[in-house]
Structure formats: structure tokens, C-alpha cells
C-alpha atoms as a PDB file:
ATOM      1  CA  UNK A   1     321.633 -24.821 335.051  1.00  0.00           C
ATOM      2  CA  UNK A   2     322.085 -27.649 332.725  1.00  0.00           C
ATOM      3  CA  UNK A   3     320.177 -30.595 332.725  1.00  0.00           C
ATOM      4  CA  UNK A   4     322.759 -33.373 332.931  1.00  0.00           C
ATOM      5  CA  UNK A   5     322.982 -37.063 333.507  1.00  0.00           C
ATOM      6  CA  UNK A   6     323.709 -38.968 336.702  1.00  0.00           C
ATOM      7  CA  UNK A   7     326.825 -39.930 335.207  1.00  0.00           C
ATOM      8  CA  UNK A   8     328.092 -36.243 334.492  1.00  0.00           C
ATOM      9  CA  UNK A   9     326.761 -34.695 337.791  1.00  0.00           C
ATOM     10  CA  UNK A  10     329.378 -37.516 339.665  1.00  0.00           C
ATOM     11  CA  UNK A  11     331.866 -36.643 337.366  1.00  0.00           C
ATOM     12  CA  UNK A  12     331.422 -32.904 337.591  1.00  0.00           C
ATOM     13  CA  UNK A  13     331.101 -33.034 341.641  1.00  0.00           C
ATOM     14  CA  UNK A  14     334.181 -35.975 341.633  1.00  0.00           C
ATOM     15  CA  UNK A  15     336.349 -33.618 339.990  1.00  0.00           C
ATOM     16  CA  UNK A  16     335.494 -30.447 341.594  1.00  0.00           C
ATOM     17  CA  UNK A  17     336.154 -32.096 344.892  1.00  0.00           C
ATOM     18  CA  UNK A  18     339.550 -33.270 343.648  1.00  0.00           C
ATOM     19  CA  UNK A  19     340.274 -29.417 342.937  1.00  0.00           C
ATOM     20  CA  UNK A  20     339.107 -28.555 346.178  1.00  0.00           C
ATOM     21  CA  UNK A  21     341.344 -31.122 347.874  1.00  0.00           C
ATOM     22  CA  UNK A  22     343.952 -30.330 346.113  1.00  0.00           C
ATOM     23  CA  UNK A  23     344.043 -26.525 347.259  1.00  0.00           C
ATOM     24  CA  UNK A  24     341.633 -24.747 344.646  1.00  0.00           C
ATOM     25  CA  UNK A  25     339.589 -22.473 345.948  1.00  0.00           C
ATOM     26  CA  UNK A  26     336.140 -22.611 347.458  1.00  0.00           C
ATOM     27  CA  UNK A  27     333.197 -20.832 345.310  1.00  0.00           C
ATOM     28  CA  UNK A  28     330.849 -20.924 348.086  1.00  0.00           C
ATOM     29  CA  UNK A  29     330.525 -19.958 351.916  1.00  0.00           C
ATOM     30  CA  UNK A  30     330.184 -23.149 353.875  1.00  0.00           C
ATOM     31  CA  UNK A  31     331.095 -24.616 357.626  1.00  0.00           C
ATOM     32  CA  UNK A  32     331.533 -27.633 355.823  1.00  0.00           C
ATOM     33  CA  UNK A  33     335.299 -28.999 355.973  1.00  0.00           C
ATOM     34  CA  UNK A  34     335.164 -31.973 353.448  1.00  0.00           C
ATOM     35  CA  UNK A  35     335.948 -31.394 349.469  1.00  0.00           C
ATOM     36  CA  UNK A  36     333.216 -33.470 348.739  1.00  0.00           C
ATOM     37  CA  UNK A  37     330.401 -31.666 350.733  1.00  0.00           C
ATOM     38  CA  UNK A  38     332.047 -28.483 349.725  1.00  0.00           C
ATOM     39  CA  UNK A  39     331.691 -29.508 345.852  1.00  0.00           C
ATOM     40  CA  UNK A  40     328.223 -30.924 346.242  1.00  0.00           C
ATOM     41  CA  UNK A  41     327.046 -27.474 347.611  1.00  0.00           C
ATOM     42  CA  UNK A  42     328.609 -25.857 344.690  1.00  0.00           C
ATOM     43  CA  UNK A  43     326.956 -27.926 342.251  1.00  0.00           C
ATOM     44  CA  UNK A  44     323.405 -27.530 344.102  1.00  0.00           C
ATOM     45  CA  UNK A  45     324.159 -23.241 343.724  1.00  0.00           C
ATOM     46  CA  UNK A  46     325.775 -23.704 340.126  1.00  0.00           C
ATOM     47  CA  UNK A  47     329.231 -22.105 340.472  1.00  0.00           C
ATOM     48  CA  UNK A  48     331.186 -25.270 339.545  1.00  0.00           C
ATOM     49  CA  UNK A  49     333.343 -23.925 336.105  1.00  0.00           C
ATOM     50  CA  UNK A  50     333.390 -26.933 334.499  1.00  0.00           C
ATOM     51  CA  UNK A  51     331.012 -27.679 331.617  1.00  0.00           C
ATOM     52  CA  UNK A  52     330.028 -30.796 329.819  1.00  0.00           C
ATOM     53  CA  UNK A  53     330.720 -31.378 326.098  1.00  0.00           C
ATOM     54  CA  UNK A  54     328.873 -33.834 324.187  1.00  0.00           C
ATOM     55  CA  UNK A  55     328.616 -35.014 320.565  1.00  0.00           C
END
């Protein structure tokens, strides 16, 4: 996994739990029920698809 910034891991997660909310769905196996929790367990296992680009 990437190394990325404080900044882009909120953004990534932030996003990813929008997603979730929003009906996309979950990458992971989890008895957790909130879109945030959910995303910030996909982040820690690395299945978000998003990437960061940077100039």
C-alpha cells in the first residue's frame, strides 16, 4: 500500500464512506453497520479503488 498523507487517507476513507452510504458495495466482511467504520476497515486491508494522483 501507498504511503500517503494524513490529508489523503481522510479524503480517501471520507469518500469511500460516502460510496458506502450511498449504496456501493462493501469490499470487506464486517459486523460493522456504519459507512465510516466500514471504509476505515477497507482502507486498513487496502481494497479501497481509489488512488491518489499527484504532481
Amino acid at each position: 500500500m501507498e504511503s500517503y498523507t494524513r490529508y489523503e487517507r481522510a479524503r480517501i476513507v471520507g469518500a469511500r464512506s460516502l460510496q458506502i452510504s450511498m449504496g456501493a458495495p462493501v469490499l470487506v466482511k464486517t459486523e460493522k453497520i456504519d459507512p465510516l467504520e466500514i471504509a476505515i476497515v477497507e482502507y486498513q486491508k487496502g481494497v479501497i479503488p481509489i488512488t491518489v494522483k499527484r504532481n
